[in-house]
C-alpha atoms as a PDB file:
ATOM      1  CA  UNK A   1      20.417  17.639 227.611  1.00  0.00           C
ATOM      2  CA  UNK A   2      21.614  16.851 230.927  1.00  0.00           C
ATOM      3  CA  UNK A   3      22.593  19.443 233.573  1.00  0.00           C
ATOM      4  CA  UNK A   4      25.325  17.388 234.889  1.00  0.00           C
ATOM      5  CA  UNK A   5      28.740  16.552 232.655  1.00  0.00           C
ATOM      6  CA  UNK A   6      30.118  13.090 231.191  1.00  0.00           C
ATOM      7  CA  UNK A   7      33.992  13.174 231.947  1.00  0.00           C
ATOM      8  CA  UNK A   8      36.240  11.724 230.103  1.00  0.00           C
ATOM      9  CA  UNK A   9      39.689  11.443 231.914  1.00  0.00           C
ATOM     10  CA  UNK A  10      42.767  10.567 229.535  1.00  0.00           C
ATOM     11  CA  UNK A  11      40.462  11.884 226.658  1.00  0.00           C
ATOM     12  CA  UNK A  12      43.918  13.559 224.600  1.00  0.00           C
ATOM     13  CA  UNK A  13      44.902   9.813 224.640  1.00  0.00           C
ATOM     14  CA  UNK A  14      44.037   7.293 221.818  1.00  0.00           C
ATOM     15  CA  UNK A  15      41.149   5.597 223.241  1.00  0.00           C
ATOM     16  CA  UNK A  16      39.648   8.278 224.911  1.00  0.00           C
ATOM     17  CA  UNK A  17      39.680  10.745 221.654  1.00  0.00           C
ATOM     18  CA  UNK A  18      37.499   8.549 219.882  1.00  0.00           C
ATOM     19  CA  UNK A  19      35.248   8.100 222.611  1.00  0.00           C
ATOM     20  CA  UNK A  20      35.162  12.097 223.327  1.00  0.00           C
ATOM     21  CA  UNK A  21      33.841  12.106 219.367  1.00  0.00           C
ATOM     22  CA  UNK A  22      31.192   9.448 220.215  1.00  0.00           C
ATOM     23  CA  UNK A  23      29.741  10.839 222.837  1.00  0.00           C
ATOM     24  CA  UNK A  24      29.931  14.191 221.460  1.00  0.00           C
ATOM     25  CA  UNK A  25      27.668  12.741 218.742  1.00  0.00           C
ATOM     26  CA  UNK A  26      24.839  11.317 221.182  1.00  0.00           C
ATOM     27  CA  UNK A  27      24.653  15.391 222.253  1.00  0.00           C
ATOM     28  CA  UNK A  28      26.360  14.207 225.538  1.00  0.00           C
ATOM     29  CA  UNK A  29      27.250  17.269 227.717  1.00  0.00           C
ATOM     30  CA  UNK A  30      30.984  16.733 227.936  1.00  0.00           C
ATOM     31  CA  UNK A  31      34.070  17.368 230.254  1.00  0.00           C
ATOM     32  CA  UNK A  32      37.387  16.159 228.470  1.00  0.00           C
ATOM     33  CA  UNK A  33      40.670  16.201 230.606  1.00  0.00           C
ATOM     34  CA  UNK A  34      43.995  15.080 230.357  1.00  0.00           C
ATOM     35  CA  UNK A  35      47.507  15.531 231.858  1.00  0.00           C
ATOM     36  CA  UNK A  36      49.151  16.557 227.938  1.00  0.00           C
ATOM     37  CA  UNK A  37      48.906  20.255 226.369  1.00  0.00           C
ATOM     38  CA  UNK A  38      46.586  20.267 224.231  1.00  0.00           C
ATOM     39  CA  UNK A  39      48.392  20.671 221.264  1.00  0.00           C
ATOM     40  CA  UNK A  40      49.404  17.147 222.146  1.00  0.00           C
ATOM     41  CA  UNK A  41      46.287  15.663 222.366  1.00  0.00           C
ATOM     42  CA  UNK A  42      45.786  12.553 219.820  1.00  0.00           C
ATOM     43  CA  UNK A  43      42.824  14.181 218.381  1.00  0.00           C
ATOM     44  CA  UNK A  44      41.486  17.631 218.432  1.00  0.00           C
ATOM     45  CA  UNK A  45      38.322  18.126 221.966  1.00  0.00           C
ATOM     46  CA  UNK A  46      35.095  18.169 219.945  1.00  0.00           C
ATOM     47  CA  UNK A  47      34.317  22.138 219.536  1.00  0.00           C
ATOM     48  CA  UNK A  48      31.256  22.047 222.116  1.00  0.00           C
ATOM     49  CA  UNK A  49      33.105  20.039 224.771  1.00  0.00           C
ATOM     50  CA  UNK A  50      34.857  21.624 227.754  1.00  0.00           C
ATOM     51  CA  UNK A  51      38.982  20.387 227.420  1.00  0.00           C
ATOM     52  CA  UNK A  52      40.815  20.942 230.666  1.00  0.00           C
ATOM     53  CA  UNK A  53      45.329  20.216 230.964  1.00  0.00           C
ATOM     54  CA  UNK A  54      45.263  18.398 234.899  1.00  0.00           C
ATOM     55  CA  UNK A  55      47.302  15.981 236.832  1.00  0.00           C
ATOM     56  CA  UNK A  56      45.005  13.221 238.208  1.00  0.00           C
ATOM     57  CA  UNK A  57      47.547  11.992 240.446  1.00  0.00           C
ATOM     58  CA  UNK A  58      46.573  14.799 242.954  1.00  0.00           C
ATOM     59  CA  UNK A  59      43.497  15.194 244.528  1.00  0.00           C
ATOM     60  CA  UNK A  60      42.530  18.916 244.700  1.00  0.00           C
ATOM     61  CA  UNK A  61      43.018  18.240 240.761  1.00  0.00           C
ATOM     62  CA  UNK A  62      40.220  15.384 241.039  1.00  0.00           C
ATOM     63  CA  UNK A  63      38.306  17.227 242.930  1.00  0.00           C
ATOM     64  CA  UNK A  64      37.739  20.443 240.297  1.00  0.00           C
ATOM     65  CA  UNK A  65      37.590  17.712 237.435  1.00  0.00           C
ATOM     66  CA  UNK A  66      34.046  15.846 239.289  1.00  0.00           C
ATOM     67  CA  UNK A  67      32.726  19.306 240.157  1.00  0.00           C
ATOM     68  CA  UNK A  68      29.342  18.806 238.012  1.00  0.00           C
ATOM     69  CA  UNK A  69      29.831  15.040 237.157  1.00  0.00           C
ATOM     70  CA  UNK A  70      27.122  12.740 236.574  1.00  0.00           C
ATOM     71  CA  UNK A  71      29.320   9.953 235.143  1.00  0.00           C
ATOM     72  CA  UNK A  72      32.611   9.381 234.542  1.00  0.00           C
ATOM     73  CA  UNK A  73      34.961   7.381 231.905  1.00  0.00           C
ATOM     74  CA  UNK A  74      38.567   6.797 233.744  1.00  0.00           C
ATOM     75  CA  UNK A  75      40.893   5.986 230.839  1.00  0.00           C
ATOM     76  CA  UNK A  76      43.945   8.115 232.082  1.00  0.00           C
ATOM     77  CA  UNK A  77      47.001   6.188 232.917  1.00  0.00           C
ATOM     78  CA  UNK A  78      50.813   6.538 232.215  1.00  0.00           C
ATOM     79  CA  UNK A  79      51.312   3.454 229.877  1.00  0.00           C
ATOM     80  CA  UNK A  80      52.250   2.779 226.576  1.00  0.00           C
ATOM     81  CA  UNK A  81      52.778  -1.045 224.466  1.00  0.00           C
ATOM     82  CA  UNK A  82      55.074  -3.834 226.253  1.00  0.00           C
ATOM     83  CA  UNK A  83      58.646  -1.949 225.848  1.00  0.00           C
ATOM     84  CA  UNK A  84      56.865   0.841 228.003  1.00  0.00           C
ATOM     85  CA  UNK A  85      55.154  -1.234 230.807  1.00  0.00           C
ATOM     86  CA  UNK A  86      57.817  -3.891 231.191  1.00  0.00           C
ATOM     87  CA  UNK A  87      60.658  -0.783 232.024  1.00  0.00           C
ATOM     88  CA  UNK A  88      58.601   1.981 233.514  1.00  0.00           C
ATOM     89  CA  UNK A  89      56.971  -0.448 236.570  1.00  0.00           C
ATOM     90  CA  UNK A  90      56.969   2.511 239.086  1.00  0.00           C
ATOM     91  CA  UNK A  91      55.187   4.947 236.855  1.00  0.00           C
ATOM     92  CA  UNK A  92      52.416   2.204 236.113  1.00  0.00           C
ATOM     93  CA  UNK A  93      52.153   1.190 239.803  1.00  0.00           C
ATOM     94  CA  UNK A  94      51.955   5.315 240.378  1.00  0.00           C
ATOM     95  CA  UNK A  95      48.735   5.416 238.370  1.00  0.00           C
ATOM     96  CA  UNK A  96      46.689   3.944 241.333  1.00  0.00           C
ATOM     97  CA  UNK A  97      46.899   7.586 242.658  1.00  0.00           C
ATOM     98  CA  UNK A  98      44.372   8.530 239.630  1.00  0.00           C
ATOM     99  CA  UNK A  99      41.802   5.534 239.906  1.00  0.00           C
ATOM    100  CA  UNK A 100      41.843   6.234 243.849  1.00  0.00           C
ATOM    101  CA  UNK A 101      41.592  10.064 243.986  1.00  0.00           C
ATOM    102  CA  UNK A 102      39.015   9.835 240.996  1.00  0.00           C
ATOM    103  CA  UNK A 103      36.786   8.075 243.108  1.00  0.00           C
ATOM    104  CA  UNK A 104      37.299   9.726 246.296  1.00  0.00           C
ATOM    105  CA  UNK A 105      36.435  13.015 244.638  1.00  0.00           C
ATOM    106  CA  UNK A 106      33.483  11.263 242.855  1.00  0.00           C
ATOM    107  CA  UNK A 107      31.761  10.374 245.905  1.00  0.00           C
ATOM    108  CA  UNK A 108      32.206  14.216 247.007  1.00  0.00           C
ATOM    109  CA  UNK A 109      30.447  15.168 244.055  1.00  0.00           C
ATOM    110  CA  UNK A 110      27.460  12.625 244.494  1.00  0.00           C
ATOM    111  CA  UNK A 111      28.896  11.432 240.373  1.00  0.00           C
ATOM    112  CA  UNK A 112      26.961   8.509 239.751  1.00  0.00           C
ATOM    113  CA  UNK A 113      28.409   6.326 237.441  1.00  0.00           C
ATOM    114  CA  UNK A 114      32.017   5.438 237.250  1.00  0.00           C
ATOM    115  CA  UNK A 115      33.797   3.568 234.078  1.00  0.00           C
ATOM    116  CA  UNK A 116      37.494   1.979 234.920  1.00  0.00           C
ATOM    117  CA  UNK A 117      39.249   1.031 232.059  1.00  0.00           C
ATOM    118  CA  UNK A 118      41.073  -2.304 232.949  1.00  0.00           C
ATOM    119  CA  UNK A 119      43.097  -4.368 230.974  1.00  0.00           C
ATOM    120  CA  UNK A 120      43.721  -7.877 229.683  1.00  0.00           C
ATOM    121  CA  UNK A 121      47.031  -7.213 231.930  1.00  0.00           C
ATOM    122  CA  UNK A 122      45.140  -8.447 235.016  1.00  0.00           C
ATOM    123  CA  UNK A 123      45.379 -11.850 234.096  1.00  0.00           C
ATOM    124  CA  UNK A 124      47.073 -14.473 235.629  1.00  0.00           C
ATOM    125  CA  UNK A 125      50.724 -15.614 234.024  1.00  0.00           C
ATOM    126  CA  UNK A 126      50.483 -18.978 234.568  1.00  0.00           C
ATOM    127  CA  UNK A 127      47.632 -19.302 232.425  1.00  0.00           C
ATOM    128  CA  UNK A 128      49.408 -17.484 229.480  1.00  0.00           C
ATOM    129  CA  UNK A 129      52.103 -19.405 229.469  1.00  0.00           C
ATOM    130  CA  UNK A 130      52.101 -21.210 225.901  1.00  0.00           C
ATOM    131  CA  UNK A 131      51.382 -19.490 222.547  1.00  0.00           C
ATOM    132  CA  UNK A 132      48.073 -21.929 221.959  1.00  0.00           C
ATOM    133  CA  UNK A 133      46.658 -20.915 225.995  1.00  0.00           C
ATOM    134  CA  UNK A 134      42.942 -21.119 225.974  1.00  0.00           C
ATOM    135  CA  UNK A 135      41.220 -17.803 226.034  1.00  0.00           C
ATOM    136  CA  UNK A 136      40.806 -16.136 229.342  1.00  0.00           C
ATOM    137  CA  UNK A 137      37.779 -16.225 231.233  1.00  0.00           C
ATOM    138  CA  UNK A 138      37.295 -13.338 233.570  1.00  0.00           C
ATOM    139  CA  UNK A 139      37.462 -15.813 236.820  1.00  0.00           C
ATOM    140  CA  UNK A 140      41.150 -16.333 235.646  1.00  0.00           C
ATOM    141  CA  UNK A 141      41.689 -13.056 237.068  1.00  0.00           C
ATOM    142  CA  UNK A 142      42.485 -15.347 240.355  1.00  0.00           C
ATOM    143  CA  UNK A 143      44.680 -16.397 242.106  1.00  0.00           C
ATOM    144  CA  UNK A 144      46.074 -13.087 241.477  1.00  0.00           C
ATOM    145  CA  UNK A 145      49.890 -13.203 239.360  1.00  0.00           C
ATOM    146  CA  UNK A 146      48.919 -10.029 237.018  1.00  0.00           C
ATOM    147  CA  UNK A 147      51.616  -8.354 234.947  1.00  0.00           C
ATOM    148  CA  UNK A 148      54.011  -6.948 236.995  1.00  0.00           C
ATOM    149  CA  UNK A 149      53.385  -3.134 237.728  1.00  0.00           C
ATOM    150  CA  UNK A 150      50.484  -2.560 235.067  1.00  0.00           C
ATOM    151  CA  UNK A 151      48.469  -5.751 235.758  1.00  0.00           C
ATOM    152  CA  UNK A 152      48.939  -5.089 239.822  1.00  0.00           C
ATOM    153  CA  UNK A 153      48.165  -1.726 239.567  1.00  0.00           C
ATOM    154  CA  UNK A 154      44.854  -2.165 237.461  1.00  0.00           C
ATOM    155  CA  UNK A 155      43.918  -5.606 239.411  1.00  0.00           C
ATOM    156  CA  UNK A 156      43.933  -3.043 242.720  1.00  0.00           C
ATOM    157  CA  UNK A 157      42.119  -0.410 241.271  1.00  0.00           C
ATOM    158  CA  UNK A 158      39.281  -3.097 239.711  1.00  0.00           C
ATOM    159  CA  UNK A 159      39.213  -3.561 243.767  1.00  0.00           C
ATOM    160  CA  UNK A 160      38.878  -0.382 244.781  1.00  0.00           C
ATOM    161  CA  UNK A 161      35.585  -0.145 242.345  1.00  0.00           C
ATOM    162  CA  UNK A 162      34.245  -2.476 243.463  1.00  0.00           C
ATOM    163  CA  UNK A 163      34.526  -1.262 247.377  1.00  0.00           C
ATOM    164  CA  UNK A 164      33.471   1.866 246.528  1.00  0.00           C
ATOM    165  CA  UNK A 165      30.319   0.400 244.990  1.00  0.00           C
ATOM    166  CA  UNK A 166      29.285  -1.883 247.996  1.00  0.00           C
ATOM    167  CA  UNK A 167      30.814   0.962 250.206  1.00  0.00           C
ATOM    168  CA  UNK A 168      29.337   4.431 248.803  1.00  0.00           C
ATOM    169  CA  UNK A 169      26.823   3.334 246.245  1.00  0.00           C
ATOM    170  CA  UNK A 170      28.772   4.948 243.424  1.00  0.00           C
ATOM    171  CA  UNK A 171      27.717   2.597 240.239  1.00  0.00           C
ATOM    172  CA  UNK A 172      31.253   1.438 239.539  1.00  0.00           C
ATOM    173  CA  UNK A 173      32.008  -0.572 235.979  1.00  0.00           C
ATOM    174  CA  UNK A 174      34.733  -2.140 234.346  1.00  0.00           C
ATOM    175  CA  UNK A 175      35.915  -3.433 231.454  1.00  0.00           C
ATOM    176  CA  UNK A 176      39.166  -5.563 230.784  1.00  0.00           C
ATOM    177  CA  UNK A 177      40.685  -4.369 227.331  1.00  0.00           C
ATOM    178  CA  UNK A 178      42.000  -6.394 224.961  1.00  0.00           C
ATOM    179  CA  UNK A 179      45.087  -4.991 223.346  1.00  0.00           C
ATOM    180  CA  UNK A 180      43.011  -2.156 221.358  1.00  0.00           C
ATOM    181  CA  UNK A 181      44.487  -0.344 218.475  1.00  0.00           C
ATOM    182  CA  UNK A 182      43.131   1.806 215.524  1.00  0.00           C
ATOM    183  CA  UNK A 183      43.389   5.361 214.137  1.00  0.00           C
ATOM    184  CA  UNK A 184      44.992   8.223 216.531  1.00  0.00           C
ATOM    185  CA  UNK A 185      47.070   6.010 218.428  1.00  0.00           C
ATOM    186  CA  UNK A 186      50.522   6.001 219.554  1.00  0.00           C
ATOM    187  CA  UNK A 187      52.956   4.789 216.783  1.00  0.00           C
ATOM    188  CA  UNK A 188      55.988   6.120 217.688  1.00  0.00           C
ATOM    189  CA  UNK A 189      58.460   7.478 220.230  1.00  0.00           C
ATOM    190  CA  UNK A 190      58.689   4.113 222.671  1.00  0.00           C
ATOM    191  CA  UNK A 191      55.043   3.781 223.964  1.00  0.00           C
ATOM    192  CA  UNK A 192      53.591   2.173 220.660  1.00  0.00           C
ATOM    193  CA  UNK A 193      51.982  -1.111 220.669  1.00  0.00           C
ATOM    194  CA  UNK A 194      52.587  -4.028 218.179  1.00  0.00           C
ATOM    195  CA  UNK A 195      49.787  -3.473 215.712  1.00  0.00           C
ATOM    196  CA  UNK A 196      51.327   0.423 214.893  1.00  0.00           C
ATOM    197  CA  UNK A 197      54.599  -0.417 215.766  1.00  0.00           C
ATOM    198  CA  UNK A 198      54.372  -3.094 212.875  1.00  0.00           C
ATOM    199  CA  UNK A 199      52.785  -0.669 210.330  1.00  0.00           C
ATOM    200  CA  UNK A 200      55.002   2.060 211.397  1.00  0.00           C
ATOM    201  CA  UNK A 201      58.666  -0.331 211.053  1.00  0.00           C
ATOM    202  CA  UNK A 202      57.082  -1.446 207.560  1.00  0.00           C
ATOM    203  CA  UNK A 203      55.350   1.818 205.961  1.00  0.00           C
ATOM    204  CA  UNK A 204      59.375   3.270 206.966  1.00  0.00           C
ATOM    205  CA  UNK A 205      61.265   0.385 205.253  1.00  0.00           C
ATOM    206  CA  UNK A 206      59.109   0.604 202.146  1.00  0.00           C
ATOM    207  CA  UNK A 207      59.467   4.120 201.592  1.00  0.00           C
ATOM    208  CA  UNK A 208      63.398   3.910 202.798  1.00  0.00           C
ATOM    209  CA  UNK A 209      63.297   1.126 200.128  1.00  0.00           C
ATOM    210  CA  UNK A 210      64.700  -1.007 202.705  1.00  0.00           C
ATOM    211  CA  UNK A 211      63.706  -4.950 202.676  1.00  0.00           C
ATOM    212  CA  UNK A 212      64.036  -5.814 206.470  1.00  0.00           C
ATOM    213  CA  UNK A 213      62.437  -5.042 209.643  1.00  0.00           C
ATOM    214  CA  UNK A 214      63.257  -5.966 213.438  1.00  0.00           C
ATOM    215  CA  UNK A 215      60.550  -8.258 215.492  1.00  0.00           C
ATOM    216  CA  UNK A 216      60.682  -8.378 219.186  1.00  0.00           C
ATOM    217  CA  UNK A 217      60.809 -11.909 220.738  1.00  0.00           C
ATOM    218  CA  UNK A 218      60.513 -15.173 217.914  1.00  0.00           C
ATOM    219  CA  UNK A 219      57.555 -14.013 216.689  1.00  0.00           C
ATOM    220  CA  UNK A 220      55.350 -16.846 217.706  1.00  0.00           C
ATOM    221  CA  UNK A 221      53.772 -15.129 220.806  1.00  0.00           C
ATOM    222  CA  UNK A 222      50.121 -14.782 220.447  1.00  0.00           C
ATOM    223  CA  UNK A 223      47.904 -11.966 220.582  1.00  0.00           C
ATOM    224  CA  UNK A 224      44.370 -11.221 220.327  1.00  0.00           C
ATOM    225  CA  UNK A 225      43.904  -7.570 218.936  1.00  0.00           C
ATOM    226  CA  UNK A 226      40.456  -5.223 219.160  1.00  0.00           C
ATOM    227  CA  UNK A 227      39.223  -2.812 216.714  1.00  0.00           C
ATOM    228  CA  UNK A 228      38.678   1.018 218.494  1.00  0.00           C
ATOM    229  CA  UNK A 229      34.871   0.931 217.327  1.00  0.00           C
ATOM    230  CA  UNK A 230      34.650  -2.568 218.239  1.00  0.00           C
ATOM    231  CA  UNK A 231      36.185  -1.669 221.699  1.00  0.00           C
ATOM    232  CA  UNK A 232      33.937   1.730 222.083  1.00  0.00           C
ATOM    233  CA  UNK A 233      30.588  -0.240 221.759  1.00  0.00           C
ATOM    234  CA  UNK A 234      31.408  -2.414 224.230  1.00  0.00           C
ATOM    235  CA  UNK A 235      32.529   0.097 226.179  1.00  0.00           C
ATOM    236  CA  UNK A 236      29.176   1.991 226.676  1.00  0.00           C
ATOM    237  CA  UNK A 237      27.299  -1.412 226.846  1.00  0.00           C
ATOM    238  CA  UNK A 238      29.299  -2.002 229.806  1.00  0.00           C
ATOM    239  CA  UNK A 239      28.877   1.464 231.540  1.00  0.00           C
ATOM    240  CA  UNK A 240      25.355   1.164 230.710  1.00  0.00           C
ATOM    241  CA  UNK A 241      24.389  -1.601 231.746  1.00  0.00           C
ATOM    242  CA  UNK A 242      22.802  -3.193 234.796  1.00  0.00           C
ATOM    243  CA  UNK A 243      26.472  -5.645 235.711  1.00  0.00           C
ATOM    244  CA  UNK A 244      28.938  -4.426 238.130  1.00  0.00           C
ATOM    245  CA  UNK A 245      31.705  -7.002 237.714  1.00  0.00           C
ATOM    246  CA  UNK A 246      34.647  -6.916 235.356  1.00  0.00           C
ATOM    247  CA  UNK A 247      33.967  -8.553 231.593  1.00  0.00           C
ATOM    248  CA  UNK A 248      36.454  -8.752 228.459  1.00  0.00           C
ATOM    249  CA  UNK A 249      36.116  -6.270 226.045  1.00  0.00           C
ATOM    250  CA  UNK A 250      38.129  -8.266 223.435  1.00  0.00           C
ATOM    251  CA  UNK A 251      38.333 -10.043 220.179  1.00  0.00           C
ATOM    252  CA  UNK A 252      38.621 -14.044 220.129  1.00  0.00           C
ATOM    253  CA  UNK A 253      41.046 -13.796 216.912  1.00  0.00           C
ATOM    254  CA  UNK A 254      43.894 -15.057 217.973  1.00  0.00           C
ATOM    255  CA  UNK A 255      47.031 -14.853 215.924  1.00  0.00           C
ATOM    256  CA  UNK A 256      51.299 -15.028 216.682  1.00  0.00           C
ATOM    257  CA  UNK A 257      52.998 -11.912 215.809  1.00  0.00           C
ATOM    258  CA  UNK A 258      54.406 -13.367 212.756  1.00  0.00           C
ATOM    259  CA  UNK A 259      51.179 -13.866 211.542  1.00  0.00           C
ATOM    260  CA  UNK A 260      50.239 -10.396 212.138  1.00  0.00           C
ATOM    261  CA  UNK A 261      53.835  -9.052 210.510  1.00  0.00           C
ATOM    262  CA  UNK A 262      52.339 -11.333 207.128  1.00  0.00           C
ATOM    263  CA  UNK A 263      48.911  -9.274 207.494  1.00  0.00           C
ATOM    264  CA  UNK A 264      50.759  -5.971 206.919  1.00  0.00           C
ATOM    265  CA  UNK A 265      52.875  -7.132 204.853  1.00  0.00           C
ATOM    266  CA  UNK A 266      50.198  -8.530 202.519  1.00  0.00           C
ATOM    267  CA  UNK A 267      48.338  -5.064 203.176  1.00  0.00           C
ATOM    268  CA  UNK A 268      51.388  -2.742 201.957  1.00  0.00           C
ATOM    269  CA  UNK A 269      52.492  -5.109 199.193  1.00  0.00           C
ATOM    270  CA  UNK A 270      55.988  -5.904 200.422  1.00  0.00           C
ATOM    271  CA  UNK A 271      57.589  -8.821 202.024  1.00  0.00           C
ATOM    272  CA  UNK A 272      60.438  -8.105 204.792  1.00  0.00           C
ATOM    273  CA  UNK A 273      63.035  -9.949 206.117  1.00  0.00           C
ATOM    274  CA  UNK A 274      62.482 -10.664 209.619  1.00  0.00           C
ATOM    275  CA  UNK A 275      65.294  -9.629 212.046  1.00  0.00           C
ATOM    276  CA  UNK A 276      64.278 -11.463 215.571  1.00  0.00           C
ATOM    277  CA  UNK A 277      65.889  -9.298 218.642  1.00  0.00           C
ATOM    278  CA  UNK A 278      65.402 -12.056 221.721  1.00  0.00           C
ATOM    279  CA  UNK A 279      66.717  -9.825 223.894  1.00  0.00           C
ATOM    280  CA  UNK A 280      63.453  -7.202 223.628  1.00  0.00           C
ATOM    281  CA  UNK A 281      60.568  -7.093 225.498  1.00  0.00           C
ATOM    282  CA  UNK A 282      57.732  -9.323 224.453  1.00  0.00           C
ATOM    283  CA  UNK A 283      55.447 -10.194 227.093  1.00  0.00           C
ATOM    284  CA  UNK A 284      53.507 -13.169 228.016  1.00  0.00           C
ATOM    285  CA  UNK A 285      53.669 -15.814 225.815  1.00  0.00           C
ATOM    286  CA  UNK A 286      49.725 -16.331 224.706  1.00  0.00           C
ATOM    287  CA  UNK A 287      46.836 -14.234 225.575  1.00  0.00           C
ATOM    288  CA  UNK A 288      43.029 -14.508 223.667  1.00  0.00           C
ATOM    289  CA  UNK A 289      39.803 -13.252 225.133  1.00  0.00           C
ATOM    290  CA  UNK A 290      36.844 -15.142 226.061  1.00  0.00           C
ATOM    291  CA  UNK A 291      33.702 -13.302 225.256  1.00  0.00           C
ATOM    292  CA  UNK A 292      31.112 -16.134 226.921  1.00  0.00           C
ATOM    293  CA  UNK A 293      30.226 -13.579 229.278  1.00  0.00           C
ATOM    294  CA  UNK A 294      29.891  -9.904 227.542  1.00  0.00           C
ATOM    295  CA  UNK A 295      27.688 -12.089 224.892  1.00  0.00           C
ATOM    296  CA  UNK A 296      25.639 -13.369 227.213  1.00  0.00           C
ATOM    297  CA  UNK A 297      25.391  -9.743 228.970  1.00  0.00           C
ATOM    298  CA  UNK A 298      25.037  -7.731 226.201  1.00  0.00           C
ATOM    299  CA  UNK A 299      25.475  -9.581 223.079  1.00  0.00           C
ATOM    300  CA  UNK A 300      28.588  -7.806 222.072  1.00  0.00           C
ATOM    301  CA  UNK A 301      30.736  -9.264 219.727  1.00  0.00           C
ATOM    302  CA  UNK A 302      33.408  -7.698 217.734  1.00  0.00           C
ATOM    303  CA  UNK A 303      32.543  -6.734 214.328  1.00  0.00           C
ATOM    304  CA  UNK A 304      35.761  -5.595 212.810  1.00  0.00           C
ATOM    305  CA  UNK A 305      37.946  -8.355 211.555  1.00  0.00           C
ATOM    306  CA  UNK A 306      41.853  -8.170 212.071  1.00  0.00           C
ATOM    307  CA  UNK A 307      42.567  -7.871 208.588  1.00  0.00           C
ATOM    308  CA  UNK A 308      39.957  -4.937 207.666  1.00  0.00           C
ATOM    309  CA  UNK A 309      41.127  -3.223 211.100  1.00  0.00           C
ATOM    310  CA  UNK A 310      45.107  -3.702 210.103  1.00  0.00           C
ATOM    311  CA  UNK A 311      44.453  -2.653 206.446  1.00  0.00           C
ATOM    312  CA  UNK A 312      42.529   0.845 207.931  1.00  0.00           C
ATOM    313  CA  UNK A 313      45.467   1.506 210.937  1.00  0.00           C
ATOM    314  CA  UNK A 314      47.859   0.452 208.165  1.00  0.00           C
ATOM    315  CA  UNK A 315      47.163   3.514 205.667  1.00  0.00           C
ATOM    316  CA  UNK A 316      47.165   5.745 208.339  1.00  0.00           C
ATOM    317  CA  UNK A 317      50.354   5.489 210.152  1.00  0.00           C
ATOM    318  CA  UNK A 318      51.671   5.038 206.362  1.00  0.00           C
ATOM    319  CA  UNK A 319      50.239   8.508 205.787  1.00  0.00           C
ATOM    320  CA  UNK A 320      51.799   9.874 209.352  1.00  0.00           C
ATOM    321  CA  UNK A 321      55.434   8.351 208.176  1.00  0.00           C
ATOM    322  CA  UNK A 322      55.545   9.812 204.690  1.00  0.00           C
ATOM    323  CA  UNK A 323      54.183  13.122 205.945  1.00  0.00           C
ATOM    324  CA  UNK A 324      57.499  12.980 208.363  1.00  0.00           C
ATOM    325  CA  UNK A 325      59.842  12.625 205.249  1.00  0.00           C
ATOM    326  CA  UNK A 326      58.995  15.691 204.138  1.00  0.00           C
ATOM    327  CA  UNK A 327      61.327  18.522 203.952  1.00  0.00           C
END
């Protein structure tokens, strides 16, 4: 076992649970940190890992977090699904100050290996314009036009990486995610995404015995969506590997929201009337991935298929919504 730690920054969040678990499994020697309690971490720290409560926005906090690091996963950010990003631009702008202190205390510390989660969000809008847009290639990163707040502050921060690689020799990676959803995440309270906001408006109308549900936008905005063990392979093929440069971590399925609503629907055994609120936030109007390049890298492709992920994040959030209902 290593002498040196894997940290996992943002590891009480949704993505960064599961990938505390993984890595626990390989035996990895592990330092898990996030800005919640823990009591309101989305999954319990593996028993053997070290679990810290810190603010990444400040330095000094950075700088006790790398003390030991080897490598580093950077999945901490204040963000949440489209009705989170789209009205909360200065806290998503403010979550620069984590990427950059992160990696000015990892070159103190000599870490050598540094993960950035990016996002889809980097891409520009005038390619994901239309709901049938061809899937983004990493190149259409430029001319920059990312989503305002979110997509600028994670286009900067892919930057910074990168400097700091040619700069200080710190092994930088980074992977653009693809809308990922699954187990443990966020599906209620204003920072949900589609996929468990979806399950979560239809597992409460079927056990209110109510026959209707509210969709943001028409419905016919389109979406790729990747599965959390889909999107955690790819994830340490990418910090592994021997490629500095940003790649996809996505799937290629591409379907409108409506088509999604009919998944779950299909899955729970209901069918809702569709309430379409025009005035809510709904994003760009077509994103897919394109995987060309993490296949040819690594030949990663997504394994989980929208329907078997849906039906599996489906019966969970149905299980979190009933347990609420109790008295």
């Amino acid at each position: 076992m290593s002498e040196t730690f894997t940290v996992i920054t943002g590891a009480g969040g949704f993505i960064g649970g599961h990938l505390a678990a993984a890595l626990c499994n390989r035996g990895e020697r592990l330092r898990l940190v996030d800005v919640k309690p823990l009591a309101r971490w989305h999954q319990p720290p593996p028993p053997d890992a070290e679990a810290l409560t810190a603010d990444l926005r400040d330095l000094a906090a950075c700088r006790r977090t790398m003390a030991g690091a080897g490598a580093v996963y950077n999945l901490a950010a204040d963000m949440g699904g489209m009705g989170f990003i789209e009205t909360n631009k200065t806290a998503c702008m403010l979550n620069v100050l984590i990427n950059t202190h992160l990696l000015m205390a990892a070159k103190e510390a000599g870490v050598r290996r540094f993960f950035f989660a990016s996002s889809a969000c980097v891409y520009a809008a005038d390619k994901q314009l239309t709901p049938d847009i061809p899937p983004l290639r990493e190149d259409d990163a430029y001319p920059a036009m990312p989503e305002d707040g979110y997509g600028w502050e994670k286009l900067f921060s892919e930057r910074l990486c990168r400097h700091y690689r040619e700069d200080h020799g710190i092994e930088t990676r980074v992977a653009r995610y693809h809308n990922v959803y699954g187990t443990h995440e966020t599906f209620d309270g204003g920072r949900e995404k589609a996929p468990a906001a979806i399950c979560r408006k239809i597992a409460e109308a079927k056990l209110a015995g109510r026959t209707e549900i509210e969709i943001w936008g028409d419905g016919e905005q389109t979406r790729s969506f990747t599965y959390i063990d889909d999107c955690l392979r790819g994830t340490q093929l990418v910090m592994n590997g021997p490629h500095a440069e940003p790649v996809n971590v996505g799937s290629t399925e591409m379907v409108t929201i409506n088509q999604l609503v009919t998944i779950v629907e299909e899955i729970a055994g209901v069918k809702m009337r569709r309430n379409y609120n025009l005035a809510a936030p709904r994003g760009v109007r077509g994103r897919n991935s394109d995987n060309t390049l993490i296949a040819a890298r690594y030949g990663w492709q997504p394994a989980t298929s929208l329907r078997t992920g849906m039906e599996k994040l489906y019966r969970w959030v149905y299980d979190q919504v009933a347990s609420q209902r109790l008295p």
